[in-house]
C-alpha atoms as a PDB file:
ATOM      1  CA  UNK A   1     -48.493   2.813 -52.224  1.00  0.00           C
ATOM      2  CA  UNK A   2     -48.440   5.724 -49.730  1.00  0.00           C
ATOM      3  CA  UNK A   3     -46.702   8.815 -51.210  1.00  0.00           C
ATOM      4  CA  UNK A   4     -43.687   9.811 -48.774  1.00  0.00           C
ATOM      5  CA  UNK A   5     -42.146  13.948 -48.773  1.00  0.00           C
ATOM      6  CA  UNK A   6     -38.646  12.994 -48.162  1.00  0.00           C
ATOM      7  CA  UNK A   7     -36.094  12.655 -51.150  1.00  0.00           C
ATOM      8  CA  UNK A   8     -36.410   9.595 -52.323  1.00  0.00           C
ATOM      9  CA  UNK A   9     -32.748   7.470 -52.138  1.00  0.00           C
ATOM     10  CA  UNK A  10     -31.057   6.439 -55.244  1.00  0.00           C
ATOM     11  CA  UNK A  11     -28.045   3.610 -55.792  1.00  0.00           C
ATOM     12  CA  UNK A  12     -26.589   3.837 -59.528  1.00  0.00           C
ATOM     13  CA  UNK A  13     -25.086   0.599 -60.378  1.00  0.00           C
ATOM     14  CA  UNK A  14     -22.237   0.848 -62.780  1.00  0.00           C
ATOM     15  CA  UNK A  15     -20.315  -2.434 -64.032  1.00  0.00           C
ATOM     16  CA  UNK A  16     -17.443  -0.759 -66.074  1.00  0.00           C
ATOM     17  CA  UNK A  17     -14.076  -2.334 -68.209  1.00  0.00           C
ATOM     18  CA  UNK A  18     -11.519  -0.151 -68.489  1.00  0.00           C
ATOM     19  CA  UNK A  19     -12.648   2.865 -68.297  1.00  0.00           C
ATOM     20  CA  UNK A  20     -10.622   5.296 -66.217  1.00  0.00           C
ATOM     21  CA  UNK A  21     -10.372   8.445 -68.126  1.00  0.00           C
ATOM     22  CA  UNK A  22     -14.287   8.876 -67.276  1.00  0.00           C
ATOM     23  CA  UNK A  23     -14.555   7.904 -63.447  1.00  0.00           C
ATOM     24  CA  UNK A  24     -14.088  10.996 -61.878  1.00  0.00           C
ATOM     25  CA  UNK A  25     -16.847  13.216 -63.823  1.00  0.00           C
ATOM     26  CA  UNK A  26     -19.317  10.300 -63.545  1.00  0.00           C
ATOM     27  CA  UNK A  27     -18.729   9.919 -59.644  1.00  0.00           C
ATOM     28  CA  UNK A  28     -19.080  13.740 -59.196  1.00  0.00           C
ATOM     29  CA  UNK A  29     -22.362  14.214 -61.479  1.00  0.00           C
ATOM     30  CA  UNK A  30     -23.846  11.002 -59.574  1.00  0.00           C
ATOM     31  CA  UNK A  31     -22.848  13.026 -56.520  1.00  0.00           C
ATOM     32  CA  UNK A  32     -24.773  16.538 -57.715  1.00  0.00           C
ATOM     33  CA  UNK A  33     -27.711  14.667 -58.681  1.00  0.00           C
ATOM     34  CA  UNK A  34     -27.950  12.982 -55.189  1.00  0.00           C
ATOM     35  CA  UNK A  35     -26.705   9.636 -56.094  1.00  0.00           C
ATOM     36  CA  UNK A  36     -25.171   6.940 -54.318  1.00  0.00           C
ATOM     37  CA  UNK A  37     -23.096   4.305 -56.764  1.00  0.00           C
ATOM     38  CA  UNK A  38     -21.842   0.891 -56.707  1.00  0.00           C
ATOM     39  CA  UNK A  39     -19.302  -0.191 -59.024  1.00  0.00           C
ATOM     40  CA  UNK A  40     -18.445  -3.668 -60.356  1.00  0.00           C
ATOM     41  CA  UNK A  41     -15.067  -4.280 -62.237  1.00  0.00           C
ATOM     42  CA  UNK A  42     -14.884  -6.527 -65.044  1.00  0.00           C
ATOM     43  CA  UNK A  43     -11.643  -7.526 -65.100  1.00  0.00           C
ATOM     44  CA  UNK A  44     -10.182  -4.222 -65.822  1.00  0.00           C
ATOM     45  CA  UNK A  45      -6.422  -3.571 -66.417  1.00  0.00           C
ATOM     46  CA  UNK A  46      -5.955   0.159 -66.824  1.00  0.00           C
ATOM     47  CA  UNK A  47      -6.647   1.479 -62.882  1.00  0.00           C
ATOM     48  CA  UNK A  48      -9.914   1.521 -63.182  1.00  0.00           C
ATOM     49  CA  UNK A  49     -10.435  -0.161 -59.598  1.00  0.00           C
ATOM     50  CA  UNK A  50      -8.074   1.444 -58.141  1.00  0.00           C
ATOM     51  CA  UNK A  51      -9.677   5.231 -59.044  1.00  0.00           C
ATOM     52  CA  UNK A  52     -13.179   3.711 -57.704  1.00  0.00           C
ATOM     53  CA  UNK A  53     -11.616   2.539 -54.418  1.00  0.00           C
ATOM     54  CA  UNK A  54      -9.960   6.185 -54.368  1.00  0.00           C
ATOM     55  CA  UNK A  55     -13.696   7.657 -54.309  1.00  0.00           C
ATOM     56  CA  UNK A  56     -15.437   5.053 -51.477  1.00  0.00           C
ATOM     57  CA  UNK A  57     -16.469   6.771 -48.819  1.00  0.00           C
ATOM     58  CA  UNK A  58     -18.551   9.524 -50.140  1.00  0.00           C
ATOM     59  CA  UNK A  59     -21.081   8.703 -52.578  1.00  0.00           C
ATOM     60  CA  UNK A  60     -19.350   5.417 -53.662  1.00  0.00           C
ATOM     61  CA  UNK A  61     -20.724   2.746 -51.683  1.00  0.00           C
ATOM     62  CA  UNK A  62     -17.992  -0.489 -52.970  1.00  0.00           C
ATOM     63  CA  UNK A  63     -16.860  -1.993 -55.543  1.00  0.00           C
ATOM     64  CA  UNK A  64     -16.830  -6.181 -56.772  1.00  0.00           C
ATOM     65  CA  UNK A  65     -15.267  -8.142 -59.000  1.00  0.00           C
ATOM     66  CA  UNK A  66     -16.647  -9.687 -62.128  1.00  0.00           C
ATOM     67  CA  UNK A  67     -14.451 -11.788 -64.007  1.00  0.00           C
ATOM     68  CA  UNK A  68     -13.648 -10.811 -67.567  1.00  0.00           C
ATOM     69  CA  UNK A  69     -14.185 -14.816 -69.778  1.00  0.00           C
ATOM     70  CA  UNK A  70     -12.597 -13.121 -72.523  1.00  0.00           C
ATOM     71  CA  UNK A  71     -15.805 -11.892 -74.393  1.00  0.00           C
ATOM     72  CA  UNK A  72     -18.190  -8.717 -73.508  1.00  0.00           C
ATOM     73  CA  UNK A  73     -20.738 -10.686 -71.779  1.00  0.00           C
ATOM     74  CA  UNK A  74     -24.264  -8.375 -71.392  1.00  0.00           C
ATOM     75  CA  UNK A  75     -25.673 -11.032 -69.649  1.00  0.00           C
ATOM     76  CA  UNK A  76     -22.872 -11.531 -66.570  1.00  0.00           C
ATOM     77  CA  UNK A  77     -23.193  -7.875 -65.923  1.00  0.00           C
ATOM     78  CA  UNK A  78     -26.700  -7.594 -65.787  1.00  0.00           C
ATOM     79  CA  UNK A  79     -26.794 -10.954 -63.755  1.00  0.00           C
ATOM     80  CA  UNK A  80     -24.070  -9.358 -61.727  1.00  0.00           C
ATOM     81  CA  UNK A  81     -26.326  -5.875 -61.035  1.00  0.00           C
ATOM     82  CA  UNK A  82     -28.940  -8.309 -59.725  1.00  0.00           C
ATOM     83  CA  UNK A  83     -27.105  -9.755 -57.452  1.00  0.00           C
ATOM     84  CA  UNK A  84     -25.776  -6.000 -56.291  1.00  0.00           C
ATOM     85  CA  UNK A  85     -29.470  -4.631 -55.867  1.00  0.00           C
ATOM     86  CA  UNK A  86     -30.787  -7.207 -54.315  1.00  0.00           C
ATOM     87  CA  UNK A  87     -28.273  -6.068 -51.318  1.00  0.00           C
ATOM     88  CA  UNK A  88     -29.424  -2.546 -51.566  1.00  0.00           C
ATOM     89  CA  UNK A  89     -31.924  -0.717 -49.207  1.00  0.00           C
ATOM     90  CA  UNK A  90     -32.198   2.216 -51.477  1.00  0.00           C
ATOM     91  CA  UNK A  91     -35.974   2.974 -52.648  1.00  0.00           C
ATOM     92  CA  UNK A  92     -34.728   3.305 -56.753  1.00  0.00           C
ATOM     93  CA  UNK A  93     -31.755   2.303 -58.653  1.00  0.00           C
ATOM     94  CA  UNK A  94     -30.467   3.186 -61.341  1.00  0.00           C
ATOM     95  CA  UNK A  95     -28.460   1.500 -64.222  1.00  0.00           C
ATOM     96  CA  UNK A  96     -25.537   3.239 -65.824  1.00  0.00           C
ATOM     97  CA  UNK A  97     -22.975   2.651 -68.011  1.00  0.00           C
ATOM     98  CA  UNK A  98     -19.254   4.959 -67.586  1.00  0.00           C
ATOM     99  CA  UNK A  99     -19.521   7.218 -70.778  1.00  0.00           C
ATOM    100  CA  UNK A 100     -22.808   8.107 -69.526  1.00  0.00           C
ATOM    101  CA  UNK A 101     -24.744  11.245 -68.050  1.00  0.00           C
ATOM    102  CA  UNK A 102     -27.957  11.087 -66.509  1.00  0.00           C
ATOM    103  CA  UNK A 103     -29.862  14.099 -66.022  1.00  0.00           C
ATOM    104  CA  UNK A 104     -33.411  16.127 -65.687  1.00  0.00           C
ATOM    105  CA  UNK A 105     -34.520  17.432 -68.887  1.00  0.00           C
ATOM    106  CA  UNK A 106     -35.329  20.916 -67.050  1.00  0.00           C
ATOM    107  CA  UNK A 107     -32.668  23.334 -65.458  1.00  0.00           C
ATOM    108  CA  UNK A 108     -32.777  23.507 -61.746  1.00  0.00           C
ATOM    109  CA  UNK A 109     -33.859  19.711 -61.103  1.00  0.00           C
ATOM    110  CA  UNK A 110     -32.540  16.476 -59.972  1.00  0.00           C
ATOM    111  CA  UNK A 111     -32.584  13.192 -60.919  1.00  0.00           C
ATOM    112  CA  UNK A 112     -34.027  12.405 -56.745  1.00  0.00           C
ATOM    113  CA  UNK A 113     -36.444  15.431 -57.535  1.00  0.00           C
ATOM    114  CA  UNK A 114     -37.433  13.354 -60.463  1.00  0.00           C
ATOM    115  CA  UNK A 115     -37.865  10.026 -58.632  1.00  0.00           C
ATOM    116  CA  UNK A 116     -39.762  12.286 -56.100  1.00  0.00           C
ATOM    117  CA  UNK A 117     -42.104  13.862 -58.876  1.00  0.00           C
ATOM    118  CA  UNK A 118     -42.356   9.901 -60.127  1.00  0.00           C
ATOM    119  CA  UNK A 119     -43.541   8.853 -56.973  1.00  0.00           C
ATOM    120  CA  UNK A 120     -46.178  12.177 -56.676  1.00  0.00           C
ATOM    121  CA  UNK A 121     -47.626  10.511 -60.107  1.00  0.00           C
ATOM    122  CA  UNK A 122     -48.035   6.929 -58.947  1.00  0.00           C
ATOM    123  CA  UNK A 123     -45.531   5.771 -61.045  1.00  0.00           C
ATOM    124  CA  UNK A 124     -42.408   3.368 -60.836  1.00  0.00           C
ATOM    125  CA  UNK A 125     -40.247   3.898 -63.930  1.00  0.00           C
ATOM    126  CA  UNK A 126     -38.312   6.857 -65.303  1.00  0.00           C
ATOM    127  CA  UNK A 127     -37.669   6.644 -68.824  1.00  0.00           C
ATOM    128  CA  UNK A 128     -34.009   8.409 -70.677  1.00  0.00           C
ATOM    129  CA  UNK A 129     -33.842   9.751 -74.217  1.00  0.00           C
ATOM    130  CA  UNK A 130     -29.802   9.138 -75.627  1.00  0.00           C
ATOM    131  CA  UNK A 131     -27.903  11.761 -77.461  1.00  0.00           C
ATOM    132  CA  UNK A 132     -24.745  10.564 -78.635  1.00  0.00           C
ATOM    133  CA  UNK A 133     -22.171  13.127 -78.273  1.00  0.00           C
ATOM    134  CA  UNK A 134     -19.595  12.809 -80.939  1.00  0.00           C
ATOM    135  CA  UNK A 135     -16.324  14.443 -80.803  1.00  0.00           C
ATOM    136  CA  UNK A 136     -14.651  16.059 -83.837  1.00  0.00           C
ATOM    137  CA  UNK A 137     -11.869  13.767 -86.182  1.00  0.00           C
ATOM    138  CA  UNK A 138      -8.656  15.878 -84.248  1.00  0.00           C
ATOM    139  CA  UNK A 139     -10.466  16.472 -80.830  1.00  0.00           C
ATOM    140  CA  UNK A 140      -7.527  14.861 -78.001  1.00  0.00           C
ATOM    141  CA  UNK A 141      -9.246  13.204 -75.191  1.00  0.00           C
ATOM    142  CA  UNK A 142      -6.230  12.985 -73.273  1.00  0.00           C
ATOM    143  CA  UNK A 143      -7.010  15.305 -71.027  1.00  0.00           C
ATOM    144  CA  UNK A 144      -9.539  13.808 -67.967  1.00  0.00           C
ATOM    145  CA  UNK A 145     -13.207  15.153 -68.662  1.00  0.00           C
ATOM    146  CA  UNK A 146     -11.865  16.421 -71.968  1.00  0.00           C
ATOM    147  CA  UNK A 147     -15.184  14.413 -73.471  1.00  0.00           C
ATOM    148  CA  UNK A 148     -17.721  16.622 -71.780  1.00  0.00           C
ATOM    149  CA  UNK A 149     -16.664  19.256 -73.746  1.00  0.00           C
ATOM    150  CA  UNK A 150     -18.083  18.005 -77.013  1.00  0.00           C
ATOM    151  CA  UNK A 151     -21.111  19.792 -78.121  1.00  0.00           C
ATOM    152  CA  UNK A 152     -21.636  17.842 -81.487  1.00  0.00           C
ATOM    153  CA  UNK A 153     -24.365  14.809 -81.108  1.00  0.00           C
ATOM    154  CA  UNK A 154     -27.315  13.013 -82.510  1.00  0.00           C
ATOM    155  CA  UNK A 155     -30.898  11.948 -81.349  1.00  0.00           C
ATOM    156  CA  UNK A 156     -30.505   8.128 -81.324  1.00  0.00           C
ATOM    157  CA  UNK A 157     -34.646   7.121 -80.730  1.00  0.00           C
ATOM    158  CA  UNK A 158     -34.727   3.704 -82.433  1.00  0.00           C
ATOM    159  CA  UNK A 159     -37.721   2.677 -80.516  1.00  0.00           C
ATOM    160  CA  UNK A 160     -40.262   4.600 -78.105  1.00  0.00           C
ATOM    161  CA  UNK A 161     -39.070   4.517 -74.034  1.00  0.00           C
ATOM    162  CA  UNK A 162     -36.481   1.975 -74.852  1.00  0.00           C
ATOM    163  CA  UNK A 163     -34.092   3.209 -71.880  1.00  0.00           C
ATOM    164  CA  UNK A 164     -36.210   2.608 -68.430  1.00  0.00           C
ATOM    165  CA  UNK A 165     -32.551   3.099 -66.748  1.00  0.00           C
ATOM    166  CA  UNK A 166     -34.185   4.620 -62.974  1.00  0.00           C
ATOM    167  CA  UNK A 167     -37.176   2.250 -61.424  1.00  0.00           C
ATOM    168  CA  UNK A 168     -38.212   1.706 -57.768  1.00  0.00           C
ATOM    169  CA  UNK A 169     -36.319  -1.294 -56.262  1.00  0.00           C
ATOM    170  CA  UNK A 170     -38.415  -4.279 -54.887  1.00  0.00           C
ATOM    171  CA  UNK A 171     -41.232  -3.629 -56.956  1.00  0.00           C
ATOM    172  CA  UNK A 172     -40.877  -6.916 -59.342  1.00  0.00           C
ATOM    173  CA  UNK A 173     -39.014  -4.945 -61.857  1.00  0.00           C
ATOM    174  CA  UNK A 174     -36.516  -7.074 -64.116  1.00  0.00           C
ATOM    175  CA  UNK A 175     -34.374  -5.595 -67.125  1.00  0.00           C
ATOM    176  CA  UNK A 176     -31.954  -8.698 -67.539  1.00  0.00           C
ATOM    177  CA  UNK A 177     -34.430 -10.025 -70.134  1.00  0.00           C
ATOM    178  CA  UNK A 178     -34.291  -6.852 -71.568  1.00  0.00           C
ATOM    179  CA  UNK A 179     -30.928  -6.697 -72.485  1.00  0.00           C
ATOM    180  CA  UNK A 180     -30.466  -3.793 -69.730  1.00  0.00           C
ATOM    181  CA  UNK A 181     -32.901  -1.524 -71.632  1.00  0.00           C
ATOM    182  CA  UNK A 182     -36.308  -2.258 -71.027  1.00  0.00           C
ATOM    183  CA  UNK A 183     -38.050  -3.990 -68.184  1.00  0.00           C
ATOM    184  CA  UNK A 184     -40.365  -6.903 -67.038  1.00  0.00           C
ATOM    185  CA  UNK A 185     -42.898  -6.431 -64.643  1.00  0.00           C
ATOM    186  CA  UNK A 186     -45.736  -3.552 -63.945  1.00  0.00           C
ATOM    187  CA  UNK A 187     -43.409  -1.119 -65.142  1.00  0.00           C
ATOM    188  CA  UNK A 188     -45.668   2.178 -64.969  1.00  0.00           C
ATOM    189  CA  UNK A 189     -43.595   5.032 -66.589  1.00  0.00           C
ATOM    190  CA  UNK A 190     -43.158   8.447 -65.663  1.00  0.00           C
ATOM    191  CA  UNK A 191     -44.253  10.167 -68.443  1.00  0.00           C
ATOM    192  CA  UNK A 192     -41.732  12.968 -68.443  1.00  0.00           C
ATOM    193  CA  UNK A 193     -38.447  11.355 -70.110  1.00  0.00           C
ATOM    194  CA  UNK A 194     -35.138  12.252 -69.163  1.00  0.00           C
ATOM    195  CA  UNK A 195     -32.175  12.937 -70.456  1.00  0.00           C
ATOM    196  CA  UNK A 196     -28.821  10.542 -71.154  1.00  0.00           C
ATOM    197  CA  UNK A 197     -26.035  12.218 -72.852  1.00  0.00           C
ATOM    198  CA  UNK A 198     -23.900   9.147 -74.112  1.00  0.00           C
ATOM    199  CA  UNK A 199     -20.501  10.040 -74.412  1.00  0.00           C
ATOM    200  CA  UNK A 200     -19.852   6.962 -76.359  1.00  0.00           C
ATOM    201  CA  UNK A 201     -15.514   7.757 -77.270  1.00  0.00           C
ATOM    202  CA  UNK A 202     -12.954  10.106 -75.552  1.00  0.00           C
ATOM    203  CA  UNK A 203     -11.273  10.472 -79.023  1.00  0.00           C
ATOM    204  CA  UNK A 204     -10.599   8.487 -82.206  1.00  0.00           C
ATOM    205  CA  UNK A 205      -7.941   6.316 -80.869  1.00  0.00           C
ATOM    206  CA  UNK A 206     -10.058   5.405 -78.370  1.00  0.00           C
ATOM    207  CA  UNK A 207     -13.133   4.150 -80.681  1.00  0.00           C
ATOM    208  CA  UNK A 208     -10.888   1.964 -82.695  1.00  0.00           C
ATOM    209  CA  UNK A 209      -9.556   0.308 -79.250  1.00  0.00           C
ATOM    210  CA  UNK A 210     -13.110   0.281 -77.940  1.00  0.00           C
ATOM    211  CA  UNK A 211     -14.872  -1.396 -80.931  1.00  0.00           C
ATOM    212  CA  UNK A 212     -12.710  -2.838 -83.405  1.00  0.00           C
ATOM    213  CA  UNK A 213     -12.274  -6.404 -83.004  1.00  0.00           C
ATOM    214  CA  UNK A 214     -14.670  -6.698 -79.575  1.00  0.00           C
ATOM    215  CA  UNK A 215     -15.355  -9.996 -79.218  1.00  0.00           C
ATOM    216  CA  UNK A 216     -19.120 -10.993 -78.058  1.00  0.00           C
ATOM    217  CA  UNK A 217     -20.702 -13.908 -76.220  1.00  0.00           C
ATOM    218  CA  UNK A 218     -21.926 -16.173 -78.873  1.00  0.00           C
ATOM    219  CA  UNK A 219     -25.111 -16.619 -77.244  1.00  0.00           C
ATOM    220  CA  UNK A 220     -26.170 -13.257 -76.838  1.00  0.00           C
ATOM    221  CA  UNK A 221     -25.321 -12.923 -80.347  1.00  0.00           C
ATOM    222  CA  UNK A 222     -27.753 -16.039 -81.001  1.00  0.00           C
ATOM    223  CA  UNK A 223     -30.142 -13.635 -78.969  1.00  0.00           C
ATOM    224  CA  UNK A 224     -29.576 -10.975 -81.553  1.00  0.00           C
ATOM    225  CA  UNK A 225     -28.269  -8.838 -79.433  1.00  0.00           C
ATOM    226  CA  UNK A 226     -24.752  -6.378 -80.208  1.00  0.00           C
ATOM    227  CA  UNK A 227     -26.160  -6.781 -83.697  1.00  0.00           C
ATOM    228  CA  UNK A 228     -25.314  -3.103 -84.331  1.00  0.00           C
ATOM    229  CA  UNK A 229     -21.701  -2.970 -83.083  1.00  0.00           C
ATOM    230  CA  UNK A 230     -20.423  -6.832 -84.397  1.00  0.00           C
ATOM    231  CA  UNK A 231     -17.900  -6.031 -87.620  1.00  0.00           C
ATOM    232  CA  UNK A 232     -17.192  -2.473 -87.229  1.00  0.00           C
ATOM    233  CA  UNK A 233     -14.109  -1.055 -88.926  1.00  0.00           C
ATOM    234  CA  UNK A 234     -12.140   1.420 -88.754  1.00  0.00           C
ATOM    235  CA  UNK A 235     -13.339   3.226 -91.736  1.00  0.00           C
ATOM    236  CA  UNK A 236     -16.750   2.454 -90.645  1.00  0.00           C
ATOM    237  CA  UNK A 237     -15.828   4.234 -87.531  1.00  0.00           C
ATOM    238  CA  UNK A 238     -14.036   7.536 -88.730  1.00  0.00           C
ATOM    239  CA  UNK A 239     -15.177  10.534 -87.173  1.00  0.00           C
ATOM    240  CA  UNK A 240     -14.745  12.443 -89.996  1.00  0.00           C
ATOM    241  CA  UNK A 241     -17.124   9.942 -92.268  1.00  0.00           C
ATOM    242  CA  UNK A 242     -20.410  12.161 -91.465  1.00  0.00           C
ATOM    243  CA  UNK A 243     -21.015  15.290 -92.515  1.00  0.00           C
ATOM    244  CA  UNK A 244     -21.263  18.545 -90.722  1.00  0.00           C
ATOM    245  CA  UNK A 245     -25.177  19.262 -91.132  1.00  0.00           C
ATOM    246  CA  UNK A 246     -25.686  15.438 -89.989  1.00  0.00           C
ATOM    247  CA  UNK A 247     -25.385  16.731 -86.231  1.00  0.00           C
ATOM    248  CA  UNK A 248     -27.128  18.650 -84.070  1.00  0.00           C
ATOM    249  CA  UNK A 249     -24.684  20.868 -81.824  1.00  0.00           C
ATOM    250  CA  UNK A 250     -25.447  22.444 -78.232  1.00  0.00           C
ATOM    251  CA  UNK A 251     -25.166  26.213 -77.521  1.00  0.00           C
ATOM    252  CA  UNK A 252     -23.001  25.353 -74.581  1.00  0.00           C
ATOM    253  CA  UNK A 253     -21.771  21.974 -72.056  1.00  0.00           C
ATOM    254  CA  UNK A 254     -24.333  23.101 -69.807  1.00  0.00           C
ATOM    255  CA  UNK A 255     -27.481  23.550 -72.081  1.00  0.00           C
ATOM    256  CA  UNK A 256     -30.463  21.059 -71.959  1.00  0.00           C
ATOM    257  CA  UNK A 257     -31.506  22.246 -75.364  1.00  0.00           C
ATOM    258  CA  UNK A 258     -31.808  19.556 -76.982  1.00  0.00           C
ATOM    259  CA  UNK A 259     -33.166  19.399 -80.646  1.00  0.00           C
ATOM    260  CA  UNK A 260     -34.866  16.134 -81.341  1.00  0.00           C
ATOM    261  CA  UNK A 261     -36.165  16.839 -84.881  1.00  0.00           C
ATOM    262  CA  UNK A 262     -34.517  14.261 -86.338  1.00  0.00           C
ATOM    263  CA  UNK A 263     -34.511  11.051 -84.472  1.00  0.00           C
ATOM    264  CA  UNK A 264     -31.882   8.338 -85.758  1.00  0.00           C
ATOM    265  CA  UNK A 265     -32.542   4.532 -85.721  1.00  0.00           C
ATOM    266  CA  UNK A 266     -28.801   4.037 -86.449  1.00  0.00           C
ATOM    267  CA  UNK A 267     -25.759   4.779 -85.177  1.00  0.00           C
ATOM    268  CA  UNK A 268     -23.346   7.554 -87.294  1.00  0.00           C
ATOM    269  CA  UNK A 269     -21.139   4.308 -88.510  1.00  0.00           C
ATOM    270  CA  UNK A 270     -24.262   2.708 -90.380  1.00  0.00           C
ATOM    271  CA  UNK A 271     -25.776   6.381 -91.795  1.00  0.00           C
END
């Protein structure tokens, strides 16, 4: 494929549920990093929508329904994505959830300069390392953007390049089989990862709302997928459950320093 010098184009597409209190940061880093976004709403209840329709215009391209059937369906929204990209005339796209942050894992880059550098190497696939940022037992999330404050986290590196989020668009390229993660097709990987913080709770009010009781398709559990989030508790979920030393803290919000000397296959509620 010819290589081209202009910034390669880049459409994150973000199906979110209720998730308001993180909109605004994730539409503004999408927008430093040279990101265009298109959001689909399942069924959400708490303004969500409405804060998305607020933003199109700039970077935010539109926003569709999905209905909500009453159980997190991975399948729908990663059916639903397909149908979005297949609209698209962006070169890449990228697939992100709303507690997440995408970025370069070197000061002074992009996530475009990446897809540009992936492109320079022949390559069609940009692979993200997750850390799991973790907020302390008392931290309030109340406060909008409050989350990407938290310095506290964990390596979470179950598997090798298991989050091939960023790919070039009309290449053949299918993560629905994947479960969202990993792709089918000539998937040739840039092999520089990147960087996905995971902001996975504002607070712990919010991780009991966001996990206890979550009901699952099924069939996707037949699939053996969600097996690592099906039963939680609260005590299983308590914030204050792990100790200390178990974490790996940033010098500052803004550092890429990340230590990855100790890699977990699990999240903190099953350590």
């Amino acid at each position: 494929m010819p290589k081209s010098s202009a910034t390669p184009n880049i459409c994150a597409i973000v199906c979110i549920r209720n998730e308001d209190r993180y909109l605004k940061e994730l539409v503004e880093h999408l927008e430093k990093e040279g990101i265009e976004a298109f959001f689909i709403d399942n069924g959400s209840t708490d303004g969500s929508r409405e804060t998305i329709e607020k933003h199109i215009g700039g970077n935010v391209l539109g926003v569709r329904d999905l209905p909500h059937r009453g159980s997190f369906s991975l399948v729908d929204q990663l059916q639903a994505k397909a149908e979005v990209e297949q609209t698209l005339r962006h070169e890449w796209v990228m697939h992100v959830d709303a507690d997440e942050i995408h970025h370069a894992s070197s000061d002074g880059t992009r996530l475009v300069d990446v897809a540009g550098l992936s492109d320079e190497a022949g390559c069609n696939v940009v692979n993200f390392e997750e850390f799991v940022f973790l907020p302390e037992a008392d931290h309030d999330g109340t406060d909008v953007g409050a989350h990407l404050d938290v310095l506290r986290y964990y390596y979470f590196a179950p598997v090798p390049e298991r989050l091939l989020r960023l790919y070039r668009r009309g290449q053949g390229l299918d993560n629905r089989p994947g479960a969202g993660h990993r792709l089918r097709g000539d998937a040739r990987i840039y092999p520089q990862p990147q960087v996905l913080r995971h902001y996975i709770t504002l607070d712990q009010d919010h991780l009991l709302q966001k996990y206890v009781g979550r009901a699952f398709d099924p069939s996707e559990l037949g699939q053996g997928w969600h097996h690592n989030r099906v039963g939680l508790t609260a005590e299983m979920l308590s914030l204050s459950r792990a100790d200390h030393d178990q974490f790996e803290y940033l010098p500052a919000r803004e550092s890429r320093a990340f230590i990855r000397d100790r890699p977990r296959k699990r999240h903190f509620w099953s350590w």
